[in-house]
C-alpha atoms as a PDB file:
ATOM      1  CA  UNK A   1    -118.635  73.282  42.860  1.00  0.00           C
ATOM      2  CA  UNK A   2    -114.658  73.576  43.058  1.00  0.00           C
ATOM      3  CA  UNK A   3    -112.575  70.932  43.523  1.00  0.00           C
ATOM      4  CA  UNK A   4    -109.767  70.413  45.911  1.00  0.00           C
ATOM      5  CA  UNK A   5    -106.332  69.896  44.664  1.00  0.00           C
ATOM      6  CA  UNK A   6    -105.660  66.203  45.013  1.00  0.00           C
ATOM      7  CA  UNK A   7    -102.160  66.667  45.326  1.00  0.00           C
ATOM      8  CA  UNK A   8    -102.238  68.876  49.174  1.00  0.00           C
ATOM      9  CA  UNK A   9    -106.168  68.608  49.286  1.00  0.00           C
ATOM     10  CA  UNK A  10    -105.889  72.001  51.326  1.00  0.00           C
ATOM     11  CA  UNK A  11    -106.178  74.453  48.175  1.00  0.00           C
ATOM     12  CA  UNK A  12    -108.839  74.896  45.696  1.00  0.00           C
ATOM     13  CA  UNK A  13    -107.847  73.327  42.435  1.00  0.00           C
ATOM     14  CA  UNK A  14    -107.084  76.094  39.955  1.00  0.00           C
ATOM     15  CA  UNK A  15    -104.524  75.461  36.741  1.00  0.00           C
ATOM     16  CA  UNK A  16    -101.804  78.572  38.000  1.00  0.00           C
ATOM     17  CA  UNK A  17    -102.263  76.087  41.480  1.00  0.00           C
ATOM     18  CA  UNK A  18    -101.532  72.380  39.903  1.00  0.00           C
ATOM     19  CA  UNK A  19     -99.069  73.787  37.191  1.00  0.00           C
ATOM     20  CA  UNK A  20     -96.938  76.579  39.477  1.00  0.00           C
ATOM     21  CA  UNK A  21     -98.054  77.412  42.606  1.00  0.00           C
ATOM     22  CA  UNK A  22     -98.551  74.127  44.505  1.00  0.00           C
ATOM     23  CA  UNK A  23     -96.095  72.406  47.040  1.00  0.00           C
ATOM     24  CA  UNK A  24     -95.459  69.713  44.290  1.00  0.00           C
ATOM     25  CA  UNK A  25     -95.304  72.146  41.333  1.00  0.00           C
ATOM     26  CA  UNK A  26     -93.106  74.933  43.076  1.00  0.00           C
ATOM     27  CA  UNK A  27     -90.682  71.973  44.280  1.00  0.00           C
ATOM     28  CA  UNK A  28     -90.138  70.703  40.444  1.00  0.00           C
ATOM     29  CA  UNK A  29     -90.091  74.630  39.223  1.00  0.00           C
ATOM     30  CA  UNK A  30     -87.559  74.944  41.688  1.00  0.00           C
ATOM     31  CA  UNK A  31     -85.388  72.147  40.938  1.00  0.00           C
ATOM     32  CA  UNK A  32     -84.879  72.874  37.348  1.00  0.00           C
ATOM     33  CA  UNK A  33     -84.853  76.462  36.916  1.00  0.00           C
ATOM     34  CA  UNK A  34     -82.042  75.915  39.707  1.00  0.00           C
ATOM     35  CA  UNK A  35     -80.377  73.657  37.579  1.00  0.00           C
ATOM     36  CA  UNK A  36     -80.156  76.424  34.362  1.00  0.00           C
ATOM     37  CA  UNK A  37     -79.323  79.020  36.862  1.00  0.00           C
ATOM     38  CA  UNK A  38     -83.036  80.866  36.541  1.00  0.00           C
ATOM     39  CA  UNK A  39     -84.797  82.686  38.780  1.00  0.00           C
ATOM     40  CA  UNK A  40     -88.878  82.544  38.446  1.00  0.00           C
ATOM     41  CA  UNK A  41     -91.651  84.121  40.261  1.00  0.00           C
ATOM     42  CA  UNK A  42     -94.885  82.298  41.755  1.00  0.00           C
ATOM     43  CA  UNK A  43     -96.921  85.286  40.516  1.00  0.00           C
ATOM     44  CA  UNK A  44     -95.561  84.657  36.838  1.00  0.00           C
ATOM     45  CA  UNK A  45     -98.966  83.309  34.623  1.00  0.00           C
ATOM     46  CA  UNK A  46     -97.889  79.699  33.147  1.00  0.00           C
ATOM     47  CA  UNK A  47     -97.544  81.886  29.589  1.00  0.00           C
ATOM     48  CA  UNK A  48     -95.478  85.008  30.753  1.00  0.00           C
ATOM     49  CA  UNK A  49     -93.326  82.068  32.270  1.00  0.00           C
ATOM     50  CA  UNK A  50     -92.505  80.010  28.960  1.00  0.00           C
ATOM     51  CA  UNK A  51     -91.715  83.305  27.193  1.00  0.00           C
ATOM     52  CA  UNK A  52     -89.534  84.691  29.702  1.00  0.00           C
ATOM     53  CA  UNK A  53     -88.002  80.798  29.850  1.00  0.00           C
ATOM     54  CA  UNK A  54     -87.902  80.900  26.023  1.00  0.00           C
ATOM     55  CA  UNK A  55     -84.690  84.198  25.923  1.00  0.00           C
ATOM     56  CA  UNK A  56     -82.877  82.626  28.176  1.00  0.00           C
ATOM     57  CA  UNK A  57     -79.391  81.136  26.830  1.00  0.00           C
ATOM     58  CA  UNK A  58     -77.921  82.119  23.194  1.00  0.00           C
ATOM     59  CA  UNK A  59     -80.023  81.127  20.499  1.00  0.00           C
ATOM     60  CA  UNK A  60     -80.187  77.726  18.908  1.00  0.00           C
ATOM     61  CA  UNK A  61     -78.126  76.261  21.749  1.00  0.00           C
ATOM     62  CA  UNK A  62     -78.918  73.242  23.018  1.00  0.00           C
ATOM     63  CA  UNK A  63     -79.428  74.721  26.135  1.00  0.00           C
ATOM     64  CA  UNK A  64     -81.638  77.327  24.931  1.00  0.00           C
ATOM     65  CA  UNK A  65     -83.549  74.662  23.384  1.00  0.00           C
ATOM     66  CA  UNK A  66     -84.078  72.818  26.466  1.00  0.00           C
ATOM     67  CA  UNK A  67     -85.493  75.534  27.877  1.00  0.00           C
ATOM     68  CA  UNK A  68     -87.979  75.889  25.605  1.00  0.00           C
ATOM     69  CA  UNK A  69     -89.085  72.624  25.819  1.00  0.00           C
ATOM     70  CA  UNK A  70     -88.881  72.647  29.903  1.00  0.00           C
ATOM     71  CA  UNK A  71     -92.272  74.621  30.509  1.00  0.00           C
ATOM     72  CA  UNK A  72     -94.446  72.177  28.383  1.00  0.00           C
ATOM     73  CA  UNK A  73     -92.211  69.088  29.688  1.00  0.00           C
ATOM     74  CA  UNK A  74     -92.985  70.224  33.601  1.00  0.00           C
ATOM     75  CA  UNK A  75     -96.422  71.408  32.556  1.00  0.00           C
ATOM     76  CA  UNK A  76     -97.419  67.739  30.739  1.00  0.00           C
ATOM     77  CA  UNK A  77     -96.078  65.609  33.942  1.00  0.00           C
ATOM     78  CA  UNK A  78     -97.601  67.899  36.775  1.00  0.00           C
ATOM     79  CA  UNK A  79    -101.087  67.392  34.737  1.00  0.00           C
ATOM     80  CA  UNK A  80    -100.548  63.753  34.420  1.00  0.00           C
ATOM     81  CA  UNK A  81     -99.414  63.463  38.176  1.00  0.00           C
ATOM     82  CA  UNK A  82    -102.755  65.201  38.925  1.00  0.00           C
ATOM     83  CA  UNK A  83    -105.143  62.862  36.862  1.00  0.00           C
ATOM     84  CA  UNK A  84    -103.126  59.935  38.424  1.00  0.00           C
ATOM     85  CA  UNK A  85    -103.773  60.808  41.685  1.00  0.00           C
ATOM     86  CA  UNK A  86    -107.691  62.654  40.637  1.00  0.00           C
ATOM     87  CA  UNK A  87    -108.593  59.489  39.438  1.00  0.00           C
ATOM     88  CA  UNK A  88    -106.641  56.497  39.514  1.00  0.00           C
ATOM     89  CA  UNK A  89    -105.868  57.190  43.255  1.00  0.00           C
ATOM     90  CA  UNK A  90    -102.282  56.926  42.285  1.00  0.00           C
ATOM     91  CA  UNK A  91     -99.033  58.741  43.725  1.00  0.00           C
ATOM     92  CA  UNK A  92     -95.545  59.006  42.497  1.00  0.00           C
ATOM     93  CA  UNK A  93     -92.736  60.500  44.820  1.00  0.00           C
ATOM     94  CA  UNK A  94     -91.222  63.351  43.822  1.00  0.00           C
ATOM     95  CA  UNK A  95     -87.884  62.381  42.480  1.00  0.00           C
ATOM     96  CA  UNK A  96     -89.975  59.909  40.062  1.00  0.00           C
ATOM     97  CA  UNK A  97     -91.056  63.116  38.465  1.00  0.00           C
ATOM     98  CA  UNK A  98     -88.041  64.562  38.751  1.00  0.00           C
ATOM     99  CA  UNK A  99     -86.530  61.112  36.480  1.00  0.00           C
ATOM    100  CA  UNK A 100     -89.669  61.736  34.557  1.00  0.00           C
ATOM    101  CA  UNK A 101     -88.635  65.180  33.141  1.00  0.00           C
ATOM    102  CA  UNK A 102     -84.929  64.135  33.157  1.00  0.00           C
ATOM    103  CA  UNK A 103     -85.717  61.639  30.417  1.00  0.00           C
ATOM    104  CA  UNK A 104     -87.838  63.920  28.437  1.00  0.00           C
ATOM    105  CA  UNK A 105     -84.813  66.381  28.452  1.00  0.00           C
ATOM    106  CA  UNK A 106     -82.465  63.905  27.371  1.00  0.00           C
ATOM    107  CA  UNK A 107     -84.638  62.522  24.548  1.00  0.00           C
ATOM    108  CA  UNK A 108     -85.026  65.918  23.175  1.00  0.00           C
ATOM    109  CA  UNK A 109     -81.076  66.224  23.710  1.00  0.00           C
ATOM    110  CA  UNK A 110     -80.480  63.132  22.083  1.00  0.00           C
ATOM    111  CA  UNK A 111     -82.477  64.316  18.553  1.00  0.00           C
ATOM    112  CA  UNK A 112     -79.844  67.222  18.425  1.00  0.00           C
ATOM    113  CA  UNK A 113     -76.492  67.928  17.044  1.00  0.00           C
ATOM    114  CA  UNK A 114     -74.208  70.306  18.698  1.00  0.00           C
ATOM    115  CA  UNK A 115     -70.825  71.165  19.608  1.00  0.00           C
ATOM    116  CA  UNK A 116     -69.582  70.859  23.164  1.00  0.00           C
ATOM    117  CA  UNK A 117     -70.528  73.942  24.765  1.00  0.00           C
ATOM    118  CA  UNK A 118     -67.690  76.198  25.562  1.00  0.00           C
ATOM    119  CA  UNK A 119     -69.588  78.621  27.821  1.00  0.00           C
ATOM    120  CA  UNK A 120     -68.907  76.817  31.524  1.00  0.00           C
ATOM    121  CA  UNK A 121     -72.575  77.297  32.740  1.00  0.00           C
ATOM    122  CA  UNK A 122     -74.276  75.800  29.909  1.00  0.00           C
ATOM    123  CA  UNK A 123     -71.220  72.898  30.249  1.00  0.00           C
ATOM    124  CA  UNK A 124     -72.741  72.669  34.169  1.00  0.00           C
ATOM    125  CA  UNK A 125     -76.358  72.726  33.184  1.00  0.00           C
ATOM    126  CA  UNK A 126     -75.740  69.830  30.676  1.00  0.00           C
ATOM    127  CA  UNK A 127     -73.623  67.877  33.543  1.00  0.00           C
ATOM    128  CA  UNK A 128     -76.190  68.231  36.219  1.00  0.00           C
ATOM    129  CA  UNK A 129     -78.917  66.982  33.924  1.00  0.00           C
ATOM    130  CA  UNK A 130     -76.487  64.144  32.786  1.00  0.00           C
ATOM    131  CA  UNK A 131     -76.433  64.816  29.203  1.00  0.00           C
ATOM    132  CA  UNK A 132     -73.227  63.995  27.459  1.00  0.00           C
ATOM    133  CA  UNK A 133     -72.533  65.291  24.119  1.00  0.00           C
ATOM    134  CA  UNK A 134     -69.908  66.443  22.004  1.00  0.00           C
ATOM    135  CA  UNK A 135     -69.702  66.068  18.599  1.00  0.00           C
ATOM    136  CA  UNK A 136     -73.068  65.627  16.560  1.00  0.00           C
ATOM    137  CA  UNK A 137     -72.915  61.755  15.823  1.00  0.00           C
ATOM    138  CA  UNK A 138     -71.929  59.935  12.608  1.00  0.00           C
ATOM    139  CA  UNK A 139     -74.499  58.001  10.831  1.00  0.00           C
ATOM    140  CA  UNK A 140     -73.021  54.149  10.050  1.00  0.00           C
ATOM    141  CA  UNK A 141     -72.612  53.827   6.674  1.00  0.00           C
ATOM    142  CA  UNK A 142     -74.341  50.552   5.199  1.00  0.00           C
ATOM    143  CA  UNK A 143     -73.093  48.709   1.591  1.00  0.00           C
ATOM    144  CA  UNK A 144     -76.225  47.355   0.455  1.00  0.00           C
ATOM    145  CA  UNK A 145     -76.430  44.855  -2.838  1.00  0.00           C
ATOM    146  CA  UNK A 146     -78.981  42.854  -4.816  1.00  0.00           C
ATOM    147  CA  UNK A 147     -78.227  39.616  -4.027  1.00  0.00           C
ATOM    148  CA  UNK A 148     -78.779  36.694  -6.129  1.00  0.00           C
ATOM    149  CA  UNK A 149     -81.383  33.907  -5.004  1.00  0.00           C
ATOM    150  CA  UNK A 150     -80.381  30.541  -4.305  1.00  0.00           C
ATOM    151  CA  UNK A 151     -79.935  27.824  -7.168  1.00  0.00           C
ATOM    152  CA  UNK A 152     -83.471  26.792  -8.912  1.00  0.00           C
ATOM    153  CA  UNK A 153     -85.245  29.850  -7.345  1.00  0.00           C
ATOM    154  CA  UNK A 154     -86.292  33.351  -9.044  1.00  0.00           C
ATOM    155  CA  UNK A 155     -85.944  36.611  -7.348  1.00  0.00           C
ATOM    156  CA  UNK A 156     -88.639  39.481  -8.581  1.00  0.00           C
ATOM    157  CA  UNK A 157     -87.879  43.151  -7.926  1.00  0.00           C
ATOM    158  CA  UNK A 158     -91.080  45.581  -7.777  1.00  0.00           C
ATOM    159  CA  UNK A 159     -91.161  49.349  -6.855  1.00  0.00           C
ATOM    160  CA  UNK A 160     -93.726  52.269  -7.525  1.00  0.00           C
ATOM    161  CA  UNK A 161     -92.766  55.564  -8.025  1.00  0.00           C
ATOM    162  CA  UNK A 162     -95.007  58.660  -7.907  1.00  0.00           C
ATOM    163  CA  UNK A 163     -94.302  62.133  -9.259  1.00  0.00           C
ATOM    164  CA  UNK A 164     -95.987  64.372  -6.721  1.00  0.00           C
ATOM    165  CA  UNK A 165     -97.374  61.801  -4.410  1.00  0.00           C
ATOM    166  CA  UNK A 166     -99.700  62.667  -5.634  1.00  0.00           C
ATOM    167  CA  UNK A 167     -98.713  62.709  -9.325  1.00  0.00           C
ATOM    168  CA  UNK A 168     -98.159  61.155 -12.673  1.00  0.00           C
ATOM    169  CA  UNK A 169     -97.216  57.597 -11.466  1.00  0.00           C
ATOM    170  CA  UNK A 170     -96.322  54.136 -12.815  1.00  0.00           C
ATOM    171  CA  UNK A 171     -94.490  51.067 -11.668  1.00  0.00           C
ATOM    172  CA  UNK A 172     -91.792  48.572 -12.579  1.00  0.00           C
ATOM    173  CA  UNK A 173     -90.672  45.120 -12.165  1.00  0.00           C
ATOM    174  CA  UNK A 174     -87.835  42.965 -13.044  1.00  0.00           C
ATOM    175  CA  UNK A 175     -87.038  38.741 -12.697  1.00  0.00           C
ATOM    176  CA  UNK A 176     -83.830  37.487 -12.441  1.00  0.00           C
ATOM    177  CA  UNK A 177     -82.447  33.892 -11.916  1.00  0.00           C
ATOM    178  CA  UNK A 178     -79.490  32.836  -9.400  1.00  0.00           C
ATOM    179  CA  UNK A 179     -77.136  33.985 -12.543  1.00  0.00           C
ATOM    180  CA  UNK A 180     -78.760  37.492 -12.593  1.00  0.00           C
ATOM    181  CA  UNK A 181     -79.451  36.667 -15.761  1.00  0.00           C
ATOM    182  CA  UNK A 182     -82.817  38.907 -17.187  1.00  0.00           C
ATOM    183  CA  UNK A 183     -86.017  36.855 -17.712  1.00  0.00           C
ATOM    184  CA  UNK A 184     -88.670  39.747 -18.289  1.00  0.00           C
ATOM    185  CA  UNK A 185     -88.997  43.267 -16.870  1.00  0.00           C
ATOM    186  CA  UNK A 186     -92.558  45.193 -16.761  1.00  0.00           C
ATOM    187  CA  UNK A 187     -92.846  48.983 -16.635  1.00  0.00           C
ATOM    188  CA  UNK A 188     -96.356  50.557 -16.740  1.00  0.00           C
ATOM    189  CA  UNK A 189     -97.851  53.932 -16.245  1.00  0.00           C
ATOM    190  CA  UNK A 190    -100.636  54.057 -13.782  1.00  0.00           C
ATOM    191  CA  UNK A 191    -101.763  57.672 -14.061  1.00  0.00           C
ATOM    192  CA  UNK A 192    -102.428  60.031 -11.252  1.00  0.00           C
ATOM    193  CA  UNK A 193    -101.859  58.307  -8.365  1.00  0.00           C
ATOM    194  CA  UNK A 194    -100.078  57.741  -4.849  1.00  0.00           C
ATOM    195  CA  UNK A 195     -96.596  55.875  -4.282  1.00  0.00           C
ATOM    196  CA  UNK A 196     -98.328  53.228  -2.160  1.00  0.00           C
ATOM    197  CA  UNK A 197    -100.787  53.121  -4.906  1.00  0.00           C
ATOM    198  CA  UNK A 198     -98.526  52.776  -7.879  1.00  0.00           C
ATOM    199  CA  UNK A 199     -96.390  50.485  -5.249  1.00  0.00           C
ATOM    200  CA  UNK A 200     -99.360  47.782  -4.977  1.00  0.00           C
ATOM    201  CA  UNK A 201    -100.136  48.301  -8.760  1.00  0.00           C
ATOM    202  CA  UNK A 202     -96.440  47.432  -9.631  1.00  0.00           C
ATOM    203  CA  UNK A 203     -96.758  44.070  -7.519  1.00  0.00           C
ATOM    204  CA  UNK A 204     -99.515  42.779  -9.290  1.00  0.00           C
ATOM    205  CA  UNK A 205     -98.619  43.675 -12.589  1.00  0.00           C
ATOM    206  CA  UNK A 206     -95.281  41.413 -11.534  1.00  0.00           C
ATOM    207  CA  UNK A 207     -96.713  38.604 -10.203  1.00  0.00           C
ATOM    208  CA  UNK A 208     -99.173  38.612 -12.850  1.00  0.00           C
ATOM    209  CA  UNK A 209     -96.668  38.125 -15.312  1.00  0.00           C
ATOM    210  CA  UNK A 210     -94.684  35.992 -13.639  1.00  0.00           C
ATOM    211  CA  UNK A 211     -97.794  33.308 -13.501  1.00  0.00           C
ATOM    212  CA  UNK A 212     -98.722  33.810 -16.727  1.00  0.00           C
ATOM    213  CA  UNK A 213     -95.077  33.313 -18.093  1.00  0.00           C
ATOM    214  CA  UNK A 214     -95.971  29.748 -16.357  1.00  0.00           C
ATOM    215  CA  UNK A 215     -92.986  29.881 -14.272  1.00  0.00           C
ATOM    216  CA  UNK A 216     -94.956  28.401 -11.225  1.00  0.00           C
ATOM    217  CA  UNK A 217     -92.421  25.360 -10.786  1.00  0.00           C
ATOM    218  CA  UNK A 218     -89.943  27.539  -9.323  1.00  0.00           C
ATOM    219  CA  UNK A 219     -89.695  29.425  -6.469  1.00  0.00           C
ATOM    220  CA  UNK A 220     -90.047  33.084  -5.903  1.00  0.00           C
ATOM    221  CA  UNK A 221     -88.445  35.553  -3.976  1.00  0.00           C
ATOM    222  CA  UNK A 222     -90.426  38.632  -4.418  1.00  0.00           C
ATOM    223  CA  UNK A 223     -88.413  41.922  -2.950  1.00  0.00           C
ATOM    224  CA  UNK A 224     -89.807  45.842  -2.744  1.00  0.00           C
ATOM    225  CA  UNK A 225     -88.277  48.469  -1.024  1.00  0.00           C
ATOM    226  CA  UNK A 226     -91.592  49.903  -0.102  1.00  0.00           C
ATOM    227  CA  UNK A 227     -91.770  48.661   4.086  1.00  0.00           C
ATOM    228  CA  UNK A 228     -95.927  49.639   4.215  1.00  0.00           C
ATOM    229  CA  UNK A 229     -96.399  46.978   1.314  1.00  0.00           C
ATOM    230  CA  UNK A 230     -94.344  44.341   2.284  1.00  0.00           C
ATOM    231  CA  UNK A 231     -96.021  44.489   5.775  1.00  0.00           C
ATOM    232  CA  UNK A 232     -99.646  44.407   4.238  1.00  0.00           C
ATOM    233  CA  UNK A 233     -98.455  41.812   2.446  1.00  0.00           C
ATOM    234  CA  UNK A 234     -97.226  39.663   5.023  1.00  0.00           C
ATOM    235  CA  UNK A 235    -100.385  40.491   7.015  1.00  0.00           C
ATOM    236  CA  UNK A 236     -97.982  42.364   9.547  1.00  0.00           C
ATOM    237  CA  UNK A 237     -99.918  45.588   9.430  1.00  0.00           C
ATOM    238  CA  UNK A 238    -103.706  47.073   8.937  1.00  0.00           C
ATOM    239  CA  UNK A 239    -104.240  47.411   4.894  1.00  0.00           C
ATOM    240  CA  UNK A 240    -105.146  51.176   3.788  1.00  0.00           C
ATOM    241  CA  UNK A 241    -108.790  50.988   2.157  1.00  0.00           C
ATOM    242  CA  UNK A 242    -107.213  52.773  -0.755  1.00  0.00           C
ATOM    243  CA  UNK A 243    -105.593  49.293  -1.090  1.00  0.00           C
ATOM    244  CA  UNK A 244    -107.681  46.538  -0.141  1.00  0.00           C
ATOM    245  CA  UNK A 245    -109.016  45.655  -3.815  1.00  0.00           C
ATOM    246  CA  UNK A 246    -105.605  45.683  -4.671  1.00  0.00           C
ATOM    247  CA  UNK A 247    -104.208  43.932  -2.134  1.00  0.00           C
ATOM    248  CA  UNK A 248    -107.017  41.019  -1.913  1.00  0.00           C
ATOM    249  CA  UNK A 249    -105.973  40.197  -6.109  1.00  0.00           C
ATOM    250  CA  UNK A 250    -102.082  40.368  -4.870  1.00  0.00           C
ATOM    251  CA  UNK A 251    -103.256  37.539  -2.394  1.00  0.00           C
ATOM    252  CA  UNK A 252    -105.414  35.764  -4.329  1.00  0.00           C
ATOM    253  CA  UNK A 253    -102.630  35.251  -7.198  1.00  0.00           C
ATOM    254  CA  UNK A 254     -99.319  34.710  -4.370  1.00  0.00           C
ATOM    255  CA  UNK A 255    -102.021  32.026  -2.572  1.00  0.00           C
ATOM    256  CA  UNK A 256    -100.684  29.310  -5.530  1.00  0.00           C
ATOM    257  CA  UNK A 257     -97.217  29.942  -5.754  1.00  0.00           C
ATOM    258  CA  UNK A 258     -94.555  28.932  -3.947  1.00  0.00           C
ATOM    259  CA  UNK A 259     -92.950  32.441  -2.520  1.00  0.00           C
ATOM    260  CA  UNK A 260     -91.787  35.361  -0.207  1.00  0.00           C
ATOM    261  CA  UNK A 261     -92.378  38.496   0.255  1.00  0.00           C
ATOM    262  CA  UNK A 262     -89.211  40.482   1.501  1.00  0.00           C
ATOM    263  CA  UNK A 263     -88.205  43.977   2.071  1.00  0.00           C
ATOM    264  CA  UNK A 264     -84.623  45.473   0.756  1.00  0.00           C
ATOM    265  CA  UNK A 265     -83.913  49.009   0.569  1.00  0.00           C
ATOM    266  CA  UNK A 266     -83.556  51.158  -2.870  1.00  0.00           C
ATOM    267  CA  UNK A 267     -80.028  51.148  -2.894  1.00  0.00           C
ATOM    268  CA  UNK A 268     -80.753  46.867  -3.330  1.00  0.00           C
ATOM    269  CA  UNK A 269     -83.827  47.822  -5.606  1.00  0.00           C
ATOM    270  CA  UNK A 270     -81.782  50.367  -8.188  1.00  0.00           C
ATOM    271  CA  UNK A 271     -82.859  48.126 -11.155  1.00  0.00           C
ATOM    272  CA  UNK A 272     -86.586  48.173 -10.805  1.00  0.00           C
ATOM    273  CA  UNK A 273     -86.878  51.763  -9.130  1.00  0.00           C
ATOM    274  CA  UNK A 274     -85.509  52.650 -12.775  1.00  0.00           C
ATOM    275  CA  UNK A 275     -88.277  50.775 -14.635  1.00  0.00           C
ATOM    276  CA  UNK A 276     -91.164  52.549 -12.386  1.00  0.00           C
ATOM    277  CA  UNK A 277     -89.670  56.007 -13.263  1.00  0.00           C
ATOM    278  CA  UNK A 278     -89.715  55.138 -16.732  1.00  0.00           C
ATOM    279  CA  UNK A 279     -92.877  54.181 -16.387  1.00  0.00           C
ATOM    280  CA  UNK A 280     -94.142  56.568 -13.956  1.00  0.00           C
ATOM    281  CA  UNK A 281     -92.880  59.195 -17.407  1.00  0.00           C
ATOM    282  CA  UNK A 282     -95.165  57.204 -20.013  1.00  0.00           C
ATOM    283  CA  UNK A 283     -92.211  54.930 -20.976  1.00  0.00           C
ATOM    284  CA  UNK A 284     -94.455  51.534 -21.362  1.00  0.00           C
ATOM    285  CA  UNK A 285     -92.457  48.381 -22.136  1.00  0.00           C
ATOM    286  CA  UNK A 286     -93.750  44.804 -20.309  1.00  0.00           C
ATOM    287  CA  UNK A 287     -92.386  41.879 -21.021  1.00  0.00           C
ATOM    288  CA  UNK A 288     -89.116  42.995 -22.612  1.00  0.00           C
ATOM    289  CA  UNK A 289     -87.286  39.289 -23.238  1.00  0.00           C
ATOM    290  CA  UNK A 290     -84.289  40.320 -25.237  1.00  0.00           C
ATOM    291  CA  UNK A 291     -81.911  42.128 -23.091  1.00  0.00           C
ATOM    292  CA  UNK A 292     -80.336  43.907 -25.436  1.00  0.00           C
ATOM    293  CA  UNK A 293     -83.353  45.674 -26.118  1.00  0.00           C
ATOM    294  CA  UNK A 294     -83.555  47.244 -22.600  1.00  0.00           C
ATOM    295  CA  UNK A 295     -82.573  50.931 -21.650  1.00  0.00           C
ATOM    296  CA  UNK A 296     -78.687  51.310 -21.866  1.00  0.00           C
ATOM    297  CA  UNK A 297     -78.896  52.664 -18.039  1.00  0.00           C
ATOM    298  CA  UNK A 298     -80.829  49.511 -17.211  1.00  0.00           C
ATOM    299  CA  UNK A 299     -78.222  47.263 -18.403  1.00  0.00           C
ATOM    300  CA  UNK A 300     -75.885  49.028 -16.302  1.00  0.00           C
ATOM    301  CA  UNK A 301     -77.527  48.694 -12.886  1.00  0.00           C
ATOM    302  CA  UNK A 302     -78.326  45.094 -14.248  1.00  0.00           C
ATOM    303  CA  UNK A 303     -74.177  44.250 -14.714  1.00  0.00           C
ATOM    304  CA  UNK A 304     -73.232  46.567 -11.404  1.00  0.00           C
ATOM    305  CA  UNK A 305     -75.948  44.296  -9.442  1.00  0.00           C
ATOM    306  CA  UNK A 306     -73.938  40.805 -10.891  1.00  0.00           C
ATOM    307  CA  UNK A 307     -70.353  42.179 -10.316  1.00  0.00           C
ATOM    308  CA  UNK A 308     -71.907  42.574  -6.210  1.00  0.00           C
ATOM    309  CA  UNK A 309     -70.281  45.648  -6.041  1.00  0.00           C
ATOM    310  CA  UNK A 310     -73.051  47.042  -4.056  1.00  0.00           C
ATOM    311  CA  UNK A 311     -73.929  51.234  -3.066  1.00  0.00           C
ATOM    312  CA  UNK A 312     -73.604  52.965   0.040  1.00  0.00           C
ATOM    313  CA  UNK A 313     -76.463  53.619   2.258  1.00  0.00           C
ATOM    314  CA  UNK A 314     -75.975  56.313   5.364  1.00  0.00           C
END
């Protein structure tokens, strides 16, 4: 049996009804192609609409690209304002619609750099939607350093690095004291394997080697620029089965020292993201004491990270 249209409950409830030809649907279709100075037809099929939509404007404006977003925009909240009302029993007015699309619009706007239009109806179109832009905007630049840890506490680096993800991987690590002075580094190849993978692999081959260095007494500040790990870490996010082994050793060992698990980005993290490519190319060296005997680059990042000069991040 058909349905009635919940919306006027006068009309059989057809999709070219609910999506263009109802009181509701005609209203919005009327408001907005208004708005970017179109004229549409009620006997247009949703399709033949979007593509006639899709040539209006010059291409790869912005307001060519808000038109072809408009027909799936109007089409997504006249569905949901049917289901609301089909079977929640729920009714929105019109202009809360209206604000409805309006934000969609903008959002899609907002995730766009342009110019400021110089043709006067696109100029309007943008005005009586109440999007404001001119030039695209300018990312803030960041200066991000490794800092040192506090007196009488260690700070370990870890990061994972995968050639391919998936791809010939490895991992690297590196422990400094509030002086920044070098007390081991660790750089392993893992094999084929994922970043996360070779990111979780490079924090246990750290801590491991930090307990059995018996450096317990202090504490530890343990820093990765990987986000996903320091969150299953910290028990701040759902752990990936590929991890979970992994992941219950990393807690089982961190459960008897005295530590935290931070995130820093890679511009703080330059020191051990060059020990995981090293290893991530075969380059195996753990436990390297004598810092002398490290990579020439490694000393380097090590001296640039002391001086606190820092790198730019956009």
């Amino acid at each position: 049996m058909v349905s009635c249209c919940p919306c006027c409950s006068n009309n059989v409830e057809t999709a070219n009804h609910i999506l263009i030809n109802g009181p509701l649907a005609r209203a919005i279709w009327m408001h907005f192609t208004t708005i970017f100075g179109i004229r549409v037809f009620d006997s247009e099929s949703p399709t033949i609409r979007m593509l006639r939509l899709g040539r209006a404007f010059a291409k790869n404006s912005i307001v060519h690209i808000l038109i072809r977003c408009l027909p799936l925009i109007l089409y997504w909240e006249l569905w949901k304002d049917r289901c609301r009302r089909k079977y929640d029993g729920k009714s929105f007015s019109f202009d809360f619609v209206i604000n409805t699309i309006r934000s969609h619009l903008v959002a899609v706007a907002d995730h766009c750099s342009f110019d400021i239009p110089t043709n006067q109806i696109q100029s309007s179109t943008l005005l009586l939607l109440n999007i404001q832009k001119g030039n695209p905007k300018l990312k803030k630049v960041r200066l991000i350093k490794w800092h040192p840890p506090p007196a009488g506490v260690l700070k370990l680096n870890i990061d994972g690095a995968s050639k391919g993800n998936p791809g010939p991987s490895g991992g690297g690590s590196i422990l400094r004291n509030d002086l920044g002075e070098v007390l081991f580094t660790t750089s392993n190849f893992y094999g084929y394997a994922t970043n996360i993978v070779a990111e979780c692999k490079a924090f246990l081959d750290g801590i491991t080697t930090y307990r059995d260095m018996g450096l317990d007494p202090y504490k530890l500040i343990i820093e990765s620029d990987s986000k996903l790990m320091v969150d299953c870490i910290n028990g701040l996010c759902a752990t990936p089965w590929c991890l979970w082994y992994l992941c219950a050793q990393i807690r089982s060992i961190l459960s008897s020292l005295e530590c935290s698990v931070r995130h820093t980005y890679r511009e703080g993290n330059f020191a051990a993201d060059f020990l995981a490519s090293k290893g991530a190319t075969g380059g195996d060296f753990c436990c390297s004491l004598e810092f002398l005997e490290q990579p020439v680059d490694l000393r380097f990042i090590v001296f640039y990270d002391h001086l606190q000069l820092g790198h730019l991040r956009l």
